[in-house]
Every structure is written in structure tokens, then in C-alpha cells.
PDB file of N, CA and C in Angstrom:
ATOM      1  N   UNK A   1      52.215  97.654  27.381  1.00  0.00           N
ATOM      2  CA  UNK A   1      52.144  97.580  28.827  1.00  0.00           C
ATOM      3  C   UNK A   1      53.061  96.466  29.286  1.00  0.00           C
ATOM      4  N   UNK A   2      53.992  96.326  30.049  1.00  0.00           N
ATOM      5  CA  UNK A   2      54.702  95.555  30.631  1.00  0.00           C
ATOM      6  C   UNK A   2      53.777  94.598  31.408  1.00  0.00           C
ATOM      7  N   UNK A   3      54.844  93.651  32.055  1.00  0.00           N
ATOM      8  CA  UNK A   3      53.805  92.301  32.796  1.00  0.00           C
ATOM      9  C   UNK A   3      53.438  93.225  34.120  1.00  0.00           C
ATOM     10  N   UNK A   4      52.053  92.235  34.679  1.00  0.00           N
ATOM     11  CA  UNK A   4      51.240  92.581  35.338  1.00  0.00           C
ATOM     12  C   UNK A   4      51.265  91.780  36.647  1.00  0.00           C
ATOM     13  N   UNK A   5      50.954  92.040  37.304  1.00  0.00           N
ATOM     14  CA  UNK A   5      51.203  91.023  38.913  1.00  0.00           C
ATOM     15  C   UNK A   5      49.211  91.019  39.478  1.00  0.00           C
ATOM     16  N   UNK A   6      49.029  90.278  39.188  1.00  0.00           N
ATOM     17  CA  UNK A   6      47.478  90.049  39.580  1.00  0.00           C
ATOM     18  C   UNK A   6      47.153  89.944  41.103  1.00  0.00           C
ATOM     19  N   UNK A   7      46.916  90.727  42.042  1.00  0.00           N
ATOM     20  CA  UNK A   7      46.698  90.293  43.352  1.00  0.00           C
ATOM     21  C   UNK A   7      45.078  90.650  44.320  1.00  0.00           C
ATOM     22  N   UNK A   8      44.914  90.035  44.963  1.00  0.00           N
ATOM     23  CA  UNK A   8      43.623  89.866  45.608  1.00  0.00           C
ATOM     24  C   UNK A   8      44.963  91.777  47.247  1.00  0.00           C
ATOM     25  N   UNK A   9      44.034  92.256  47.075  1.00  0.00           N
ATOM     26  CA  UNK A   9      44.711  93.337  48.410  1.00  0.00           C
ATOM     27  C   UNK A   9      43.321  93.248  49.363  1.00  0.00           C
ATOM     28  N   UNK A  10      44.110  92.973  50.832  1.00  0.00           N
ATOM     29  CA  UNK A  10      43.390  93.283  51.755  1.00  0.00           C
ATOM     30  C   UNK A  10      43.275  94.411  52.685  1.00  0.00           C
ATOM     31  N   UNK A  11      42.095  94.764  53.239  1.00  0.00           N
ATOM     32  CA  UNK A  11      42.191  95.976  54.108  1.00  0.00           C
ATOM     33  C   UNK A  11      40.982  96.055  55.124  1.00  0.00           C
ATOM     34  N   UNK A  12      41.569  96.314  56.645  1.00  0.00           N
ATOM     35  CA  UNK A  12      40.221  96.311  57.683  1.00  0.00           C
ATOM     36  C   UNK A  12      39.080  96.493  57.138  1.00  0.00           C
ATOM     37  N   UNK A  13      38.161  95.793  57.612  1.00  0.00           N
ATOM     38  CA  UNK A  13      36.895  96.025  57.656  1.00  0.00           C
ATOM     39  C   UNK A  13      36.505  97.608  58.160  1.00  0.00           C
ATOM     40  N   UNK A  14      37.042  97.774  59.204  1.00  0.00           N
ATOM     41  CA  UNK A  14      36.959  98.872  60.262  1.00  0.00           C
ATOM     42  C   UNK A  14      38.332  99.951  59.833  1.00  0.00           C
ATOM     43  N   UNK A  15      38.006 100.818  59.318  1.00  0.00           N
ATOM     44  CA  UNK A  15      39.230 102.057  59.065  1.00  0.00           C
ATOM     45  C   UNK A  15      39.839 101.263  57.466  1.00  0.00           C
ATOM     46  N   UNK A  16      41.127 101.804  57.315  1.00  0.00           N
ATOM     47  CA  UNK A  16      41.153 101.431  55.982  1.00  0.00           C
ATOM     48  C   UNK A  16      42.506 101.033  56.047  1.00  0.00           C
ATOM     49  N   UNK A  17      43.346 100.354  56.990  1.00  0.00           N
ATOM     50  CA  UNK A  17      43.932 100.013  56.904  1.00  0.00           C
ATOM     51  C   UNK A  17      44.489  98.740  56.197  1.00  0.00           C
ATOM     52  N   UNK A  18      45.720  99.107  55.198  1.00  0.00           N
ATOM     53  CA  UNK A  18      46.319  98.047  54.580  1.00  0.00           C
ATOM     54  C   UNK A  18      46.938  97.007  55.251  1.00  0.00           C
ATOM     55  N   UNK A  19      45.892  95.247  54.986  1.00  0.00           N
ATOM     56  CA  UNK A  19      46.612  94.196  56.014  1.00  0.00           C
ATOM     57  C   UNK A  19      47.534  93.323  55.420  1.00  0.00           C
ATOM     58  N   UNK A  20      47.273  92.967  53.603  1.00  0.00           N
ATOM     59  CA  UNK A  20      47.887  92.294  52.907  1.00  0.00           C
ATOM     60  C   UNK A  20      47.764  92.021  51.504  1.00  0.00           C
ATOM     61  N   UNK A  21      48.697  91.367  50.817  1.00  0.00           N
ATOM     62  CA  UNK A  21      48.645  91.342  49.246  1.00  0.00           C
ATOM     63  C   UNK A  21      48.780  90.110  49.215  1.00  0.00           C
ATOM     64  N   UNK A  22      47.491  89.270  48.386  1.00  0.00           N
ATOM     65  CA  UNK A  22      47.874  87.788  48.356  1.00  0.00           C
ATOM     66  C   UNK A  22      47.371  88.088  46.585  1.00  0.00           C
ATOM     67  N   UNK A  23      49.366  87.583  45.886  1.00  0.00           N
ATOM     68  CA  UNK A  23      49.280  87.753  44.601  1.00  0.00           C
ATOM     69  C   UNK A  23      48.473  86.301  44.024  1.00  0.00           C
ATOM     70  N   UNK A  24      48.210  86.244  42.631  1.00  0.00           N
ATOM     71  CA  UNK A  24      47.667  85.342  42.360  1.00  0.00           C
ATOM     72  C   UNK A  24      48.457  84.477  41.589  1.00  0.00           C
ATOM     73  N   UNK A  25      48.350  83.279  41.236  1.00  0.00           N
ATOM     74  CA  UNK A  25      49.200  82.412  40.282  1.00  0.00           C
ATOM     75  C   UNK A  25      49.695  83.488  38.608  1.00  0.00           C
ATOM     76  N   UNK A  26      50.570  82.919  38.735  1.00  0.00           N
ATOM     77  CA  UNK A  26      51.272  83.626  37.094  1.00  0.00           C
ATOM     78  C   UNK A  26      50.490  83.529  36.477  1.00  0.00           C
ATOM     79  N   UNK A  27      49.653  82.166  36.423  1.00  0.00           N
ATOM     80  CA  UNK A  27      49.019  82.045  34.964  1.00  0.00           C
ATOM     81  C   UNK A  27      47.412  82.959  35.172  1.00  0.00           C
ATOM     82  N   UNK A  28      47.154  83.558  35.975  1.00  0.00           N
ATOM     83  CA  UNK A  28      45.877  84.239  36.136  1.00  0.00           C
ATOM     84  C   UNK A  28      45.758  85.498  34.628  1.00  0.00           C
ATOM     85  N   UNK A  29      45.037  85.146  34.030  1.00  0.00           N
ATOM     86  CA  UNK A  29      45.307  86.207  33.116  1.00  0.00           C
ATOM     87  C   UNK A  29      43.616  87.516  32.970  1.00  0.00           C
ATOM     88  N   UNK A  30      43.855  88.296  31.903  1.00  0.00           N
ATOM     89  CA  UNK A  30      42.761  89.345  32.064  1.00  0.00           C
ATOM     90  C   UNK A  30      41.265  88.381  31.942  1.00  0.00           C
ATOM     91  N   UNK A  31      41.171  87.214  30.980  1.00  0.00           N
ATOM     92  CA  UNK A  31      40.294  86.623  31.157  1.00  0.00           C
ATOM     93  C   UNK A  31      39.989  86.118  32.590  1.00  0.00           C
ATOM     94  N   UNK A  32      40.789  86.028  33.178  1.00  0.00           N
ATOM     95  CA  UNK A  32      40.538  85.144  34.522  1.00  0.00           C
ATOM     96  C   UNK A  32      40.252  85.868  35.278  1.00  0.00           C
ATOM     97  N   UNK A  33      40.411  87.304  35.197  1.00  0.00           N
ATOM     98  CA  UNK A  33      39.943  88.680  35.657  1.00  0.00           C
ATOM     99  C   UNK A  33      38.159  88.870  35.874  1.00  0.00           C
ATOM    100  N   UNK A  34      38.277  88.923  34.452  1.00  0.00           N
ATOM    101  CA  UNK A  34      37.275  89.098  33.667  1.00  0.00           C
ATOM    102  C   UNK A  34      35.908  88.294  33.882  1.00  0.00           C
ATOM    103  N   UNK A  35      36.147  86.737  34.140  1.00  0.00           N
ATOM    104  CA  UNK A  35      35.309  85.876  34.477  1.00  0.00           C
ATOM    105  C   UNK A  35      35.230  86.013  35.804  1.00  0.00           C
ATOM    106  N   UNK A  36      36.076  86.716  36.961  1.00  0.00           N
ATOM    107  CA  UNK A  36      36.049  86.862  38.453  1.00  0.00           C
ATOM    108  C   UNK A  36      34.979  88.133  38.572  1.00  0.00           C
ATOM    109  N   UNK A  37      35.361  89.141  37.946  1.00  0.00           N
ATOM    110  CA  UNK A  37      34.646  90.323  38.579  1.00  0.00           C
ATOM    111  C   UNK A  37      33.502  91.017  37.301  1.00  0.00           C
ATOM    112  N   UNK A  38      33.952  90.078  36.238  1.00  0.00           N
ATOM    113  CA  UNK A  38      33.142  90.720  34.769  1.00  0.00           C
ATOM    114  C   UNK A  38      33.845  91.365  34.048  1.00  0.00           C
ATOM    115  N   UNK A  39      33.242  91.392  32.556  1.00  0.00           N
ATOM    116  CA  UNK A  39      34.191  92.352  31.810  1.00  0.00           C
ATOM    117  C   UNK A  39      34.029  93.615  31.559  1.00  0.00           C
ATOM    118  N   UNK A  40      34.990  94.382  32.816  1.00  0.00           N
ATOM    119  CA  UNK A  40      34.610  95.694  32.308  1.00  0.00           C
ATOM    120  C   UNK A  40      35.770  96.616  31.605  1.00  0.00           C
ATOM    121  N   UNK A  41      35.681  97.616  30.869  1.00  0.00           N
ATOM    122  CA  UNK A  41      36.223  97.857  30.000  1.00  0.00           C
ATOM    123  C   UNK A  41      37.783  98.627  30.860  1.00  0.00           C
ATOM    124  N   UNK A  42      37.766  99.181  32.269  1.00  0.00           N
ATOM    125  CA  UNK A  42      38.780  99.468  32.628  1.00  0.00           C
ATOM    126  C   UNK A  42      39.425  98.273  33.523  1.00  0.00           C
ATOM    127  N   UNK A  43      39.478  96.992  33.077  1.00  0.00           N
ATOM    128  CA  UNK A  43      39.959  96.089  34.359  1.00  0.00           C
ATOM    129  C   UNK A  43      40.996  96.028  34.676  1.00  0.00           C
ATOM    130  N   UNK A  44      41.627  96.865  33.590  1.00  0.00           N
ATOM    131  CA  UNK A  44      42.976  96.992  34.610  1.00  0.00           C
ATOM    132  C   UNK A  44      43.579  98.262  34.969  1.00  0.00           C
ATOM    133  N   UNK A  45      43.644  98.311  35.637  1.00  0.00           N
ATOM    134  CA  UNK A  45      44.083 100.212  36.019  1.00  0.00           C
ATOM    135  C   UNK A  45      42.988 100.441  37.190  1.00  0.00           C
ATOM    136  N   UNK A  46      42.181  99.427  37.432  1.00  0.00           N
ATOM    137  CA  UNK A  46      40.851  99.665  38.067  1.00  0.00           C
ATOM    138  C   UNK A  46      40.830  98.369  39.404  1.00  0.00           C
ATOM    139  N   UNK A  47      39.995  98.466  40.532  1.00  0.00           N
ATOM    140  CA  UNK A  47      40.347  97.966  41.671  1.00  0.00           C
ATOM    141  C   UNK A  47      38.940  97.550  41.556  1.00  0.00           C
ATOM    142  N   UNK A  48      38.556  96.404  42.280  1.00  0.00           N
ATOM    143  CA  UNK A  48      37.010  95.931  42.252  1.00  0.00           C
ATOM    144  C   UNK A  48      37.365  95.208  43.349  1.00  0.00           C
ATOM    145  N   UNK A  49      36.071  95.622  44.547  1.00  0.00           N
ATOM    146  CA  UNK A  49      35.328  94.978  45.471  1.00  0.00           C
ATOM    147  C   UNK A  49      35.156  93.339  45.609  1.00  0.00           C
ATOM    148  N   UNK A  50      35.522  92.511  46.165  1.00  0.00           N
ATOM    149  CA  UNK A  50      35.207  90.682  45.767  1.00  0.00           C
ATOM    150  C   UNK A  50      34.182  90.691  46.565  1.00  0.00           C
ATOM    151  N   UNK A  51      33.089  90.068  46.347  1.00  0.00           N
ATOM    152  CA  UNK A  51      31.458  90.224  46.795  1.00  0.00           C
ATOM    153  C   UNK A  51      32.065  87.989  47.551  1.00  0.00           C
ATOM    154  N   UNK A  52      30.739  88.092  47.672  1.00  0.00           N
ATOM    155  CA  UNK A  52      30.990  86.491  49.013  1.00  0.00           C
ATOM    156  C   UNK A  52      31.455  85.406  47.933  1.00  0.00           C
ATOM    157  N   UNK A  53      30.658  85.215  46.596  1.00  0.00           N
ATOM    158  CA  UNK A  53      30.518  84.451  45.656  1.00  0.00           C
ATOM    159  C   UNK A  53      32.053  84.822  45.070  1.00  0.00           C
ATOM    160  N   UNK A  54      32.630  86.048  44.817  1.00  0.00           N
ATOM    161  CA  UNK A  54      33.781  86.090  44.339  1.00  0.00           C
ATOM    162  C   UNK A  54      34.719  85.230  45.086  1.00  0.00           C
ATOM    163  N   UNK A  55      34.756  85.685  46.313  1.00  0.00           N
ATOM    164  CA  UNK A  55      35.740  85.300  47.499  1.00  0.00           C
ATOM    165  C   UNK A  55      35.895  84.163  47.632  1.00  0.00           C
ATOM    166  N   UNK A  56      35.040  83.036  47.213  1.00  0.00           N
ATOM    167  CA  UNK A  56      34.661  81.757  47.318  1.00  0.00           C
ATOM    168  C   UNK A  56      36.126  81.162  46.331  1.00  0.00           C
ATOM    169  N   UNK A  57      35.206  81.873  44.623  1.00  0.00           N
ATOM    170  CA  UNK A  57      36.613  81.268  44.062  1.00  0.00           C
ATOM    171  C   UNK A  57      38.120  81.886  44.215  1.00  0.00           C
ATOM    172  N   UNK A  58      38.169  83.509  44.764  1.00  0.00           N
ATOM    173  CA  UNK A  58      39.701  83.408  44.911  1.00  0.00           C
ATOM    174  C   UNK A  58      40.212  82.584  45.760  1.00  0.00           C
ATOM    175  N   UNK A  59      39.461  82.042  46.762  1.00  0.00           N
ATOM    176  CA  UNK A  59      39.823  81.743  47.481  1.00  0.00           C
ATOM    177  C   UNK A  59      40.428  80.251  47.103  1.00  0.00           C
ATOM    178  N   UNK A  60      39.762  79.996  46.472  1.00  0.00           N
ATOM    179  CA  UNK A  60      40.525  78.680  45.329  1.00  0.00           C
ATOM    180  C   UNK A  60      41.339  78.986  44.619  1.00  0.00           C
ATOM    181  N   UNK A  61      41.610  80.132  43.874  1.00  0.00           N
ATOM    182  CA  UNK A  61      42.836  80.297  43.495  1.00  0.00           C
ATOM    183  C   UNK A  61      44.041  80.407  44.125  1.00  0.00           C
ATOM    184  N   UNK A  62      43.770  80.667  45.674  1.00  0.00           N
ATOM    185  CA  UNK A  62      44.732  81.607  46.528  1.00  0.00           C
ATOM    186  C   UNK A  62      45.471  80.056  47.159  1.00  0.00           C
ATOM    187  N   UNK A  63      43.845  79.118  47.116  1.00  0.00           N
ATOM    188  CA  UNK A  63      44.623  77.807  47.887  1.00  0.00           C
ATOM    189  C   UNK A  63      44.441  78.081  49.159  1.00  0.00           C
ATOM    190  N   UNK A  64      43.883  79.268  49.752  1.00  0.00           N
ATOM    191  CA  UNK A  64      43.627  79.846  51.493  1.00  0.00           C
ATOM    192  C   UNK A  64      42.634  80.255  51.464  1.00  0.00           C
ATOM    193  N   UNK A  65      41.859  80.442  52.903  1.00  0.00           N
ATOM    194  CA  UNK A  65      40.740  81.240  52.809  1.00  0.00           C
ATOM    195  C   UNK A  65      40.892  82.353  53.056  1.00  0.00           C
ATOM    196  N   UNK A  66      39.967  83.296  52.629  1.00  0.00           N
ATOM    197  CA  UNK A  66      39.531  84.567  53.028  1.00  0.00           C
ATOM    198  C   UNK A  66      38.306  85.218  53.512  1.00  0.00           C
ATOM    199  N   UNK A  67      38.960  85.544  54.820  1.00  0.00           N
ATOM    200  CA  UNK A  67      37.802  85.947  56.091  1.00  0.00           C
ATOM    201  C   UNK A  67      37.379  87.280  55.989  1.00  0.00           C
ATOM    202  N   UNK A  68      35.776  87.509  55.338  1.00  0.00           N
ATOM    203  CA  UNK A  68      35.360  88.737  54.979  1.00  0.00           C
ATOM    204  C   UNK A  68      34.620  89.733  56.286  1.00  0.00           C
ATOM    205  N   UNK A  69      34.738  89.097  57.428  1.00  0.00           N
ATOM    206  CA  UNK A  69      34.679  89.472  58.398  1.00  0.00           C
ATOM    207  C   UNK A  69      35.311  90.409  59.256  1.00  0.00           C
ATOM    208  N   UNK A  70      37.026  89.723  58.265  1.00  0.00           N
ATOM    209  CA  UNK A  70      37.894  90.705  58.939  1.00  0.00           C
ATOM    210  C   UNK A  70      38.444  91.505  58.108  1.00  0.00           C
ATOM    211  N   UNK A  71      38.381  91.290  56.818  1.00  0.00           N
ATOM    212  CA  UNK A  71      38.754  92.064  55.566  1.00  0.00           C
ATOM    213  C   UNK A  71      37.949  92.512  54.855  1.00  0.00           C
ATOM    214  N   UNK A  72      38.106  93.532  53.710  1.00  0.00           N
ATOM    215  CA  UNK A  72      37.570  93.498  52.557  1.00  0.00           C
ATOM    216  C   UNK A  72      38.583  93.522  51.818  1.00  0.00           C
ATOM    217  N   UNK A  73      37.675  92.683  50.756  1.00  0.00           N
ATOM    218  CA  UNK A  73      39.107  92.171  49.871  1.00  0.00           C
ATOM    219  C   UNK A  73      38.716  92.816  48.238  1.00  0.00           C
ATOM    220  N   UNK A  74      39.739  92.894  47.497  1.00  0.00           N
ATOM    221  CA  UNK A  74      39.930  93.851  45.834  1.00  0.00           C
ATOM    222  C   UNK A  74      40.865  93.056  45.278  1.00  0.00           C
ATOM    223  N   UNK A  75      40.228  92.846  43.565  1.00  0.00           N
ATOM    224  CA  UNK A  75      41.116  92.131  42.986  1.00  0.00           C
ATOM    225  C   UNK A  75      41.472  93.568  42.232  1.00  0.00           C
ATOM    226  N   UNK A  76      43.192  93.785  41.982  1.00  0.00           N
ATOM    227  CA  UNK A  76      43.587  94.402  41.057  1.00  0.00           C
ATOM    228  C   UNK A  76      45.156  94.162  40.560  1.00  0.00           C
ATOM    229  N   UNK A  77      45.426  94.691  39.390  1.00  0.00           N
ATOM    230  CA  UNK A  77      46.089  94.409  39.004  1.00  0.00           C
ATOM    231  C   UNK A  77      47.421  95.399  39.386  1.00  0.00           C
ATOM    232  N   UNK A  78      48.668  95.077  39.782  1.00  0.00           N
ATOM    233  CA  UNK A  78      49.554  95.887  39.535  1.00  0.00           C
ATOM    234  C   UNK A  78      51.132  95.866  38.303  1.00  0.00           C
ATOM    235  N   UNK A  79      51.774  96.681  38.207  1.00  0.00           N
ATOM    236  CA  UNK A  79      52.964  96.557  37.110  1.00  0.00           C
ATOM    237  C   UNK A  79      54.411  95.891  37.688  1.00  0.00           C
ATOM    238  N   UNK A  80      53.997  94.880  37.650  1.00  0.00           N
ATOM    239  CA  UNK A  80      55.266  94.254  38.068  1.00  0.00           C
ATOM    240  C   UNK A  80      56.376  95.320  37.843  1.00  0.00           C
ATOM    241  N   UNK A  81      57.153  95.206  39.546  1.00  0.00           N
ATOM    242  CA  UNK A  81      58.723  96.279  39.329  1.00  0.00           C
ATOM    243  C   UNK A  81      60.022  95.103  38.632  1.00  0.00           C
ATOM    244  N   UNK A  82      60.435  96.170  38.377  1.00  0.00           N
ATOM    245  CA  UNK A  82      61.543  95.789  37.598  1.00  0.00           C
ATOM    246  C   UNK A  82      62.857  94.491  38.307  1.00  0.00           C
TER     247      UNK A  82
END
């Protein structure tokens, strides 16, 4: 599998509109995944929900906050383009 681009994606609360991609530090790896949302056996290829307690620490990773009021937010992984 080629490198991976780790990002938190946002989208309205209301309808499903796409608002933003806040990627995560390089060094975020599947463990860091893993300890965010648990280890589940598809974590990557797979999109997961960030619950309040998640959001707390991306939000430390991100260095910004994230307003679940106005978003819902998904950590997943994508394939870095070339």
C-alpha cells in the first residue's frame, strides 16, 4: 500500500454537505488511529464517526477546535496522490 494521508473530513450537520479536510500531522500513524477510534480490523479503507471524547483529542492533534455543532466530523484515511 503506498503512503497514506490521515485526515479528520468535515460535513454539515444538516444535509451532507462536504465543508472540509483537516489532514493530520505526518507522524499520525495506524496506531494513532487505532488508539483514536479503536482497533478495528478495517481501519483503513474505513471512515469512523469522532464521538465528543474523540473530538477533544483531534482536536489536539489538529492544534484547532472542532465545532460539533456545526459539523460532523470522520477520521479516515486517504492514498496520498502522486
Amino acid at each position: 500500500m503506498g503512503e497514506l494521508i490521515w485526515q479528520i473530513e468535515a460535513f454539515a450537520v444538516v444535509g451532507d454537505e462536504h465543508l472540509a479536510d483537516h489532514p493530520l500531522p505526518d507522524s499520525f500513524t495506524p496506531a494513532d488511529a487505532a488508539a483514536l477510534v479503536g482497533d478495528h480490523p478495517d481501519l483503513i479503507g474505513s471512515c469512523f464517526e469522532l464521538g465528543p471524547d474523540q473530538l477533544a483529542a483531534a482536536s489536539r492533534l489538529l492544534g484547532a477546535p472542532l465545532d460539533p455543532d456545526a459539523a460532523a466530523y470522520f477520521l479516515v484515511a486517504r492514498a496520498a496522490r502522486p
